[in-house]
Protein backbone atom coordinates (compact mmCIF):
# COMPACT_ATOMS: atom_id res chain seq x y z
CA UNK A 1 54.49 29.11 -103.76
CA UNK A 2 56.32 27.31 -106.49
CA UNK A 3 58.47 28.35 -109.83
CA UNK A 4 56.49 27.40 -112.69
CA UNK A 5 58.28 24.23 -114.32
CA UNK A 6 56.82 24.34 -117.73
CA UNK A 7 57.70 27.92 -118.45
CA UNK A 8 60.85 27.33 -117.02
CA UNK A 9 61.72 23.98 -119.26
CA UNK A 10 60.72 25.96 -122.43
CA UNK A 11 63.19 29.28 -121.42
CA UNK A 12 65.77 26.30 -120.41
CA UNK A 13 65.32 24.76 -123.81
CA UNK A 14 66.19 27.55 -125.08
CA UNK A 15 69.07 28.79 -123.83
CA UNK A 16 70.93 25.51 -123.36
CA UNK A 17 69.56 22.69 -124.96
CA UNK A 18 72.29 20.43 -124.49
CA UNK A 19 70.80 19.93 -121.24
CA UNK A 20 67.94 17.46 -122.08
CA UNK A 21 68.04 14.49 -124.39
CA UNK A 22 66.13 14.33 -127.34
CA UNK A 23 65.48 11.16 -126.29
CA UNK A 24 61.67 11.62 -124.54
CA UNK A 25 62.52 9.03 -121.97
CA UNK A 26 63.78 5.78 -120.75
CA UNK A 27 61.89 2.68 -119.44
CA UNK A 28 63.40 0.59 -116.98
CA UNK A 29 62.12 -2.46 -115.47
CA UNK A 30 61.10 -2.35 -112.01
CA UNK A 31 63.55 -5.00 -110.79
CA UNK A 32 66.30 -2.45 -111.87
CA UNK A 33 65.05 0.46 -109.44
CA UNK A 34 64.51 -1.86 -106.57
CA UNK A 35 68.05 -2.97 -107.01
CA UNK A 36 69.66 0.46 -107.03
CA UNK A 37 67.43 0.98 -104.13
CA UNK A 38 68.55 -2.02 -102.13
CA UNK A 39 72.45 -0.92 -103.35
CA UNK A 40 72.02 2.66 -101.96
CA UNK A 41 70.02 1.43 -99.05
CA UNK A 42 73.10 -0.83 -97.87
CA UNK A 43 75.64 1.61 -98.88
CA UNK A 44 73.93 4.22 -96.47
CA UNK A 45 73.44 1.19 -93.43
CA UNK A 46 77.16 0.67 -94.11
CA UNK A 47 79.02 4.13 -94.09
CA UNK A 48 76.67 5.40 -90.86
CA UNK A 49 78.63 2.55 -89.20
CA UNK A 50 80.95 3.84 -86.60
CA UNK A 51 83.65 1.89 -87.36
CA UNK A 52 83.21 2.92 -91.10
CA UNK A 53 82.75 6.96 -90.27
CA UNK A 54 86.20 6.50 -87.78
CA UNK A 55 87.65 4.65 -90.76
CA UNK A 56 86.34 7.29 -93.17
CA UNK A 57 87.81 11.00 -91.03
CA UNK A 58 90.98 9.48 -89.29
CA UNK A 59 92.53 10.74 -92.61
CA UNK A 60 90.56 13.33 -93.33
CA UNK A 61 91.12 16.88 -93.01
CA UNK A 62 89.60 18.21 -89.30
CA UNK A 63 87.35 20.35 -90.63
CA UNK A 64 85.43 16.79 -91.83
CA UNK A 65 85.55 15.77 -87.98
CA UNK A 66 83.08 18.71 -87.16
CA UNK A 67 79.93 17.24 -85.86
CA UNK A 68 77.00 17.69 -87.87
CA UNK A 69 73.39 17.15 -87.65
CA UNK A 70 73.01 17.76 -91.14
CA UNK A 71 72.71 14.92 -93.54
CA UNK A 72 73.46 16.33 -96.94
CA UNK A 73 71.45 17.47 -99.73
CA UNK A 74 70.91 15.86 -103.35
CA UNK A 75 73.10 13.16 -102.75
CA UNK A 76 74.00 11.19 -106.04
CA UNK A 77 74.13 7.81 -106.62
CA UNK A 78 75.14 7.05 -109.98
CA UNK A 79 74.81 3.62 -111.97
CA UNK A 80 75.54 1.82 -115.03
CA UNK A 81 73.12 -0.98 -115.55
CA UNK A 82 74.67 -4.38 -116.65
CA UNK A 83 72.68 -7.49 -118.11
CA UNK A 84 73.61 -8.85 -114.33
CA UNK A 85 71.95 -5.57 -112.24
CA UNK A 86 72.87 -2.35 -111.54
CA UNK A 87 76.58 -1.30 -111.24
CA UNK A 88 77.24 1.47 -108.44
CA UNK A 89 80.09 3.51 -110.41
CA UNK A 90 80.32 6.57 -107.40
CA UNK A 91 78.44 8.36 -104.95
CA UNK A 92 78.79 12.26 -104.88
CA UNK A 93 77.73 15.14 -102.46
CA UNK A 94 76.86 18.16 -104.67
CA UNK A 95 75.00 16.17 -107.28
CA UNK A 96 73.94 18.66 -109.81
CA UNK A 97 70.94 18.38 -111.67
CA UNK A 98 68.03 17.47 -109.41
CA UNK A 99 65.71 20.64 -110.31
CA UNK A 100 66.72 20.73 -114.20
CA UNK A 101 64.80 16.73 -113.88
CA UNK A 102 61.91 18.51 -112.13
CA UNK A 103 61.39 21.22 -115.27
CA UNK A 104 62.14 18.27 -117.60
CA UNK A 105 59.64 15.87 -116.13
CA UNK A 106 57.42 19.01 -116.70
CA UNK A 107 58.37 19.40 -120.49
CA UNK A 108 57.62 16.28 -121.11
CA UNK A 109 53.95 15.70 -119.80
CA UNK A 110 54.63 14.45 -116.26
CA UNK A 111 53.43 18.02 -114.56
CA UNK A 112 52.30 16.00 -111.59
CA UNK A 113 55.65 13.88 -111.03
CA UNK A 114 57.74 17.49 -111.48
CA UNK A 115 55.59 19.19 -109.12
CA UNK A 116 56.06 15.95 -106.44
CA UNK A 117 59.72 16.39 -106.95
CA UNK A 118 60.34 20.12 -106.76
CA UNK A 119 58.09 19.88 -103.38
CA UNK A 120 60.61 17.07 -102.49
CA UNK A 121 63.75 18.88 -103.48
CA UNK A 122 62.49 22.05 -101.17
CA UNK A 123 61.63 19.89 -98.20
CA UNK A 124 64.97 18.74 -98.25
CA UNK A 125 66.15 22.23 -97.36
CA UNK A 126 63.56 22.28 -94.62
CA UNK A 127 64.44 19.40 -93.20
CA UNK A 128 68.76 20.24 -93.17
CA UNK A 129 67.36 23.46 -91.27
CA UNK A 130 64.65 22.09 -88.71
CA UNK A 131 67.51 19.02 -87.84
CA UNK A 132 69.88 22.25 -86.97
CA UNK A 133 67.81 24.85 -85.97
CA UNK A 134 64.89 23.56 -84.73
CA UNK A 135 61.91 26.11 -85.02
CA UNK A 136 64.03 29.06 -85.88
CA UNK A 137 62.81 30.96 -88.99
CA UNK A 138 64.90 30.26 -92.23
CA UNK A 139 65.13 33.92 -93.69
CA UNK A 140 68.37 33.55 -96.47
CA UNK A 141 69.92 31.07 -98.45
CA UNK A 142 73.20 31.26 -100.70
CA UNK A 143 73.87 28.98 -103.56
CA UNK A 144 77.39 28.88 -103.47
CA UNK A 145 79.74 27.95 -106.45
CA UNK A 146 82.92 29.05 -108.11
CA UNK A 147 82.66 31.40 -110.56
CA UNK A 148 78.77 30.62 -110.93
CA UNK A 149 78.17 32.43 -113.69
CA UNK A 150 80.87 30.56 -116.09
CA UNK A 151 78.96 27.50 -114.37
CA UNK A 152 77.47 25.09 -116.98
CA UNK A 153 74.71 24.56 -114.59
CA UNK A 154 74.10 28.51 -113.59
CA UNK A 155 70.28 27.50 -115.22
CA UNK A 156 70.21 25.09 -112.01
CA UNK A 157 71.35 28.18 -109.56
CA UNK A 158 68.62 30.15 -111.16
CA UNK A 159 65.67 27.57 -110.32
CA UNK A 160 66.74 27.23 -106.77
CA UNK A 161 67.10 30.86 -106.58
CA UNK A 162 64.16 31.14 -107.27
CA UNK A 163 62.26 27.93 -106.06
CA UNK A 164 63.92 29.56 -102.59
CA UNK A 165 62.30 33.12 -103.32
CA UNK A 166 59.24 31.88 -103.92
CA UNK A 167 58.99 30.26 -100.40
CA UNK A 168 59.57 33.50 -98.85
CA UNK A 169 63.04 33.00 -98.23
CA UNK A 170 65.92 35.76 -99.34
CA UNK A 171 68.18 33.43 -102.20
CA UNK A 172 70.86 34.73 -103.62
CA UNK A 173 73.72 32.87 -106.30
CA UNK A 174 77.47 33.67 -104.88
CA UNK A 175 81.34 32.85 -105.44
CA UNK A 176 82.69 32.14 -102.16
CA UNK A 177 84.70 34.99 -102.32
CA UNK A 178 82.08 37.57 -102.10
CA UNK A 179 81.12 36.16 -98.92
CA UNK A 180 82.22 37.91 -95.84
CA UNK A 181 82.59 36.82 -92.31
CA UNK A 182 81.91 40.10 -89.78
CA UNK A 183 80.89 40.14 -86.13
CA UNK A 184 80.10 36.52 -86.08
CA UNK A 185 78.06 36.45 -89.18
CA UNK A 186 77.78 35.53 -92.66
CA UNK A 187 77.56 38.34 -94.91
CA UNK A 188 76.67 38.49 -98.66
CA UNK A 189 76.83 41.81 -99.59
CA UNK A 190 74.68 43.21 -97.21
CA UNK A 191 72.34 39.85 -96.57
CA UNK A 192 73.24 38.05 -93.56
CA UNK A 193 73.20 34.30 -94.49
CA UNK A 194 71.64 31.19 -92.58
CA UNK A 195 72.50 28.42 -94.79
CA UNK A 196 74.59 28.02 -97.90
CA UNK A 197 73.51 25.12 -100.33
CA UNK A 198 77.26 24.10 -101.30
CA UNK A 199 77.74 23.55 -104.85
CA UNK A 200 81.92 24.10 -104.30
CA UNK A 201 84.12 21.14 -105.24
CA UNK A 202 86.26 22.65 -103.13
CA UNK A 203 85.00 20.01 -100.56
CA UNK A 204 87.14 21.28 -97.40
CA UNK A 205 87.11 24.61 -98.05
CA UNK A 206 90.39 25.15 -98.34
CA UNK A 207 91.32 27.45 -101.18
CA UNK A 208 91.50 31.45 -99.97
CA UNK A 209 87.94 32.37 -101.26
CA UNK A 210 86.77 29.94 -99.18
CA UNK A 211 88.01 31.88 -95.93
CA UNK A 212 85.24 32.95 -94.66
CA UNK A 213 82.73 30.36 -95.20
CA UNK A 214 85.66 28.28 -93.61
CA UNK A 215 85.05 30.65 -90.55
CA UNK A 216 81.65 30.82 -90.20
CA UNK A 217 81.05 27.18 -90.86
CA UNK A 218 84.02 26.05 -88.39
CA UNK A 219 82.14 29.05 -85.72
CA UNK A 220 78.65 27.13 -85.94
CA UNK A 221 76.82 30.18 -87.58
CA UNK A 222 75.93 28.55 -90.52
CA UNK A 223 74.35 25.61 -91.86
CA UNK A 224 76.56 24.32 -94.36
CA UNK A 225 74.70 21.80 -96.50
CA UNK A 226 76.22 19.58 -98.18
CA UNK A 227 79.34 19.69 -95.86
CA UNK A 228 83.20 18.35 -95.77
CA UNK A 229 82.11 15.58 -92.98
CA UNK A 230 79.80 13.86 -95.39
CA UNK A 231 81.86 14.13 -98.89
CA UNK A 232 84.60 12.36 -96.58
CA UNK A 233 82.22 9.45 -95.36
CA UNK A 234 80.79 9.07 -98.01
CA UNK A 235 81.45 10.51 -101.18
CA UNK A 236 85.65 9.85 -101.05
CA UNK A 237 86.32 7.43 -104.07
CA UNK A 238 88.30 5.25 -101.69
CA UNK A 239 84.45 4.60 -100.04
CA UNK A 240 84.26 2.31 -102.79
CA UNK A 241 87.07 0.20 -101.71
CA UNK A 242 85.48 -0.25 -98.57
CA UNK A 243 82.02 -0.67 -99.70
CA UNK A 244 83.26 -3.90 -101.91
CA UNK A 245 85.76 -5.29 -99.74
CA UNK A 246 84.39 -8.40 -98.09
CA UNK A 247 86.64 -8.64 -95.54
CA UNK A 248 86.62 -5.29 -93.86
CA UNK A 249 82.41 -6.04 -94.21
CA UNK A 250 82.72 -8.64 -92.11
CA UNK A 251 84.85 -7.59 -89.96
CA UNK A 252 82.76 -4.45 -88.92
CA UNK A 253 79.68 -7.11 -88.72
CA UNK A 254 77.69 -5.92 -91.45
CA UNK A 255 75.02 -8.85 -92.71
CA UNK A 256 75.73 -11.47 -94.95
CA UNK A 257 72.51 -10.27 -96.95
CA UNK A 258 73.99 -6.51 -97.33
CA UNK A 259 77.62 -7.91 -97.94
CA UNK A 260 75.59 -10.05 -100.93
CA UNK A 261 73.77 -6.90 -102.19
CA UNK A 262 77.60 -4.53 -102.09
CA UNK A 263 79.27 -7.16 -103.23
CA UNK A 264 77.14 -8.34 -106.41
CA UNK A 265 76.08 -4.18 -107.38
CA UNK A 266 79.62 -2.55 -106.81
CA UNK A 267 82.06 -3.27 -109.02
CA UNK A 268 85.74 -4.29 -107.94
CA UNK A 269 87.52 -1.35 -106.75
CA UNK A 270 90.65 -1.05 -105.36
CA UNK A 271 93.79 1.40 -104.57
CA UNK A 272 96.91 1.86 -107.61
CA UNK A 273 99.91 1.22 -106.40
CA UNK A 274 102.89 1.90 -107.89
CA UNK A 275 103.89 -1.24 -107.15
CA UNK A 276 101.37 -3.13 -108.74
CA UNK A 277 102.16 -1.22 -111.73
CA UNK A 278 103.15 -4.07 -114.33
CA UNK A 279 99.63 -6.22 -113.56
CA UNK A 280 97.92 -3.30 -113.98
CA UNK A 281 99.23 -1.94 -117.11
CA UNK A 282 98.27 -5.72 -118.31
CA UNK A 283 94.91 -5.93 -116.82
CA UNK A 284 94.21 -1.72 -118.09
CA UNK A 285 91.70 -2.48 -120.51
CA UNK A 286 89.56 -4.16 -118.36
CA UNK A 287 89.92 -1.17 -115.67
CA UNK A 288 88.47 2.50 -115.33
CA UNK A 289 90.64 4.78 -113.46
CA UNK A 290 89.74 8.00 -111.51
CA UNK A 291 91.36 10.32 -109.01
CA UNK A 292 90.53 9.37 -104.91
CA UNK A 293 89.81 12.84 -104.67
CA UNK A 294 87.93 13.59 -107.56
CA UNK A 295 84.66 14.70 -108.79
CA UNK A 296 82.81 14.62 -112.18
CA UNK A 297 84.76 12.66 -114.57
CA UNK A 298 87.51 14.68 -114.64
CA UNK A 299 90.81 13.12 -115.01
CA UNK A 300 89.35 9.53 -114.77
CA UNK A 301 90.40 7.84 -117.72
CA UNK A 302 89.48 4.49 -119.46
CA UNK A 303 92.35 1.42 -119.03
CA UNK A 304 91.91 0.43 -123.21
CA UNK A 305 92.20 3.93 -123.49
CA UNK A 306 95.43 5.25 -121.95
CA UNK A 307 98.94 6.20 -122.96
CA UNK A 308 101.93 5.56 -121.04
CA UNK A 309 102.47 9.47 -120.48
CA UNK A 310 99.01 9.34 -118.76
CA UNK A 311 99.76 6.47 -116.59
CA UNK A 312 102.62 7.36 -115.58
CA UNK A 313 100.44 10.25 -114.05
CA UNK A 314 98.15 7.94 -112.73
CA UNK A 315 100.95 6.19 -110.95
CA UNK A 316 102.28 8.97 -109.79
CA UNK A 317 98.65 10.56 -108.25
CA UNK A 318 96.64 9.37 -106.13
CA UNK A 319 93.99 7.01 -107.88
CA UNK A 320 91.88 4.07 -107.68
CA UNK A 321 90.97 1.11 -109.71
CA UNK A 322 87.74 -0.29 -110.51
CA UNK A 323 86.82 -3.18 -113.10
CA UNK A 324 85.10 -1.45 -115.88
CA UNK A 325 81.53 -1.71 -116.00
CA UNK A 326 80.46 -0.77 -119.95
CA UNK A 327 77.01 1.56 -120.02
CA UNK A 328 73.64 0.23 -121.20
CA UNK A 329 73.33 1.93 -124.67
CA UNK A 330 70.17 3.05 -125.79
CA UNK A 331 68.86 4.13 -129.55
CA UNK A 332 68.37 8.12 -129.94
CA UNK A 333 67.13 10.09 -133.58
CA UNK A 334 69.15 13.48 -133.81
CA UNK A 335 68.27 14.98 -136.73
CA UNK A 336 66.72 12.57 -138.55
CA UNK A 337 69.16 9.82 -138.06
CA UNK A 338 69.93 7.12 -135.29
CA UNK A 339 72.46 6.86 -132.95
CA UNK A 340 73.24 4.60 -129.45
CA UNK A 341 74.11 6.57 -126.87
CA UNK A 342 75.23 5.36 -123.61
CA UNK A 343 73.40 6.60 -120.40
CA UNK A 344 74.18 6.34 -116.98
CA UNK A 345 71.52 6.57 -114.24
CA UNK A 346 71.86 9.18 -111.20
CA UNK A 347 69.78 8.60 -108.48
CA UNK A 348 69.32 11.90 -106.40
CA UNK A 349 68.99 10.64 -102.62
CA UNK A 350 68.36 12.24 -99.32
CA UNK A 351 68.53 10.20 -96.05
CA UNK A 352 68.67 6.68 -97.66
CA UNK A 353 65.60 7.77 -99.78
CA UNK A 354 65.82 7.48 -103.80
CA UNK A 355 63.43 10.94 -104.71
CA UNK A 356 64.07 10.97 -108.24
CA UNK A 357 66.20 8.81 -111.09
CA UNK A 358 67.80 10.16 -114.30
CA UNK A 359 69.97 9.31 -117.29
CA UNK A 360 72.38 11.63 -118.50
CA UNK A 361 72.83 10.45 -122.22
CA UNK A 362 76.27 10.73 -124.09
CA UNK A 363 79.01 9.62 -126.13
CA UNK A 364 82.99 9.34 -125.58
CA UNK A 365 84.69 7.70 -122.77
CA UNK A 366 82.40 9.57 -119.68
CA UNK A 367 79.49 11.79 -119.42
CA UNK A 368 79.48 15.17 -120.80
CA UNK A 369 76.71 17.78 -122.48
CA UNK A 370 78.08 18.02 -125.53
CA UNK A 371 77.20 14.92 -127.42
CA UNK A 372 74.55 15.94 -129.97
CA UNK A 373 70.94 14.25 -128.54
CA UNK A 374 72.56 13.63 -124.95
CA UNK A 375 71.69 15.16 -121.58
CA UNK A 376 69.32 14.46 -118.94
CA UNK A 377 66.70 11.90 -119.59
CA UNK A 378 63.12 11.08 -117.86
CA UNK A 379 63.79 7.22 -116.29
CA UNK A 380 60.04 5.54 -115.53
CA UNK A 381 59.59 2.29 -114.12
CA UNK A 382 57.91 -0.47 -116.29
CA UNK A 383 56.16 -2.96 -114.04
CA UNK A 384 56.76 -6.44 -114.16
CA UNK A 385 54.29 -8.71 -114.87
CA UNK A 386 54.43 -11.48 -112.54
């Protein structure tokens, strides 16, 4: 009832190679992964908080206020890991990449890891739907994205598509806008739809294509999954400021232990203001700015790296701050010769639960595919002698 992973790493290899690393893996020592596990394990205890969710939505657009059962699929936790422990750099909703590291594991030997996480990766989907719908029968899924086939990570689409499929379930890949909303239901063409896995970074659903997911989400005849409720508690750069401030930790009585652990693995993050703008074209270099609102690595932008045209911008958006926390570099042969790449580590989570951890290799100011021996990595765990 599963895609074959090896055939579908070799057609994958294939068509876009600047997907995997030519690196065959990275080893990381096992005090590293129970680190980022204790890091995404307080985040989580943290931002269920009430006082954190009311403090999350009471700006928030009130389509994120919609109660949800749903927690949110492939949720990304992404690292850089420092000398002194794991850095939290952000956490994202529609973390992309999660089924690519199941064919990959596959290429590279591990059939019985890729198989563990594909069965993970489906149960996920299971689980959004039983929380929802209880025992009614899942019969259709959309994977829903922008413009999917310009998508760099249509291959992704593809294997769910058909990871979906071969569970018995009706899959198809859509742009919001060929989704219709008719006589209470979600229509795809002619396929009525009971849940859309949300790949949009439209994450309120407010652009016009959007209009009728936007309906049948906001009716209750859909399960929308991830959805805007949890990108706004959770996945909201200005989480971060939250997450690392250690008064606001206190003051919403969260452990001394946790406040330790958020504290020590996320680094200092806070708010620009325009005001502040003189210390913080002094203190730039030292700094890492990116858009509240933002996804990816688009328009975030290195402090020893920017002009005063492009701060002025910053100044002028809305942005955040966070002390820059350099990547772990790591030695790669492209063609014969060496290079360091830098790597940072995505943990794909679901309920509190780390199910899988890759590096995504590169070179430049943030991570890309284009960097000649980058892309996804295999991360195993070297245990510690003790």
């Amino acid at each position: 009832m599963n895609i074959s992973l090896l055939s579908s790493y070799a057609t994958l290899l294939e068509r876009q190679p600047a997907l995997f690393s030519a690196v065959e893996h990275l080893t990381i020592p096992g005090s590293q992964e129970k680190a980022m596990a204790d890091i995404i394990r307080a985040c989580e205890n943290v931002l269920a908080l009430p006082a954190s969710r009311a403090d999350a939505l009471k700006n928030a657009p009130d389509i994120a206020r919609l109660p949800q059962i749903a927690r949110g699929v492939c949720m990304g936790y992404d690292f850089h890991l420092a000398p002194e422990g794991p850095q939290l750099i952000e956490i994202n909703t529609n973390a992309g990449g999660a089924l690519l590291n199941a064919c990959l594991l596959a290429g590279r030997g591990r059939a019985e890891a890729a198989q563990k996480l594909q069965d993970e990766i489906f149960s996920m989907f299971v689980a959004e739907w039983r929380a929802a719908r209880g025992a009614a029968p899942l019969r259709s899924i959309a994977i829903v994205d922008e413009h999917p086939d310009a998508q760099f990570l249509l291959p992704e689409f593809e294997l769910f598509r058909d990871l979906f499929t071969a569970h018995g379930i009706t899959a198809v890949i859509a742009d919001p806008g060929e989704l219709r909303w008719c006589d209470e239901t979600l229509y795809c063409g002619a396929q009525p739809i009971d849940l859309v896995y949300n790949r949009l970074t439209d994450f309120y659903l407010e652009s016009p294509p959007c209009a009728a997911l936007r309906s049948a989400y906001l009716a209750g005849k859909i399960l929308l999954t991830p959805h805007p409720q949890v990108h706004a508690t959770h996945a909201d750069k200005r989480r971060l400021l939250t997450l690392c401030d250690a008064d606001r930790l206190s003051a919403w009585g969260v452990c001394k232990a946790e406040q330790s652990i958020l504290l020590a693995g996320i680094p200092r993050t806070f708010a620009v203001r325009l005001e502040d703008q003189e210390a913080l074209w002094a203190e730039r270099k030292h700094l890492f700015f990116k858009p509240a609102a933002g996804f990816g690595s688009r328009a975030a932008y290195r402090g020893d790296k920017l002009t005063k045209r492009v701060f002025a911008e910053i100044l002028d958006g809305d942005y955040i701050a966070q002390s820059f926390a350099p990547p772990s570099e790591h030695p790669v042969c492209v063609l014969g010769q060496w290079h360091n790449l830098k790597a940072d580590f995505r943990c794909y989570v679901y309920v509190g639960q780390v199910l899988h951890i890759a590096a995504r290799l590169y070179q430049g100011q943030t991570t890309n595919f284009r960097t000649p021996g980058g892309g996804f990595a295999p991360v195993f765990v070297e245990e510690e002698k003790t």
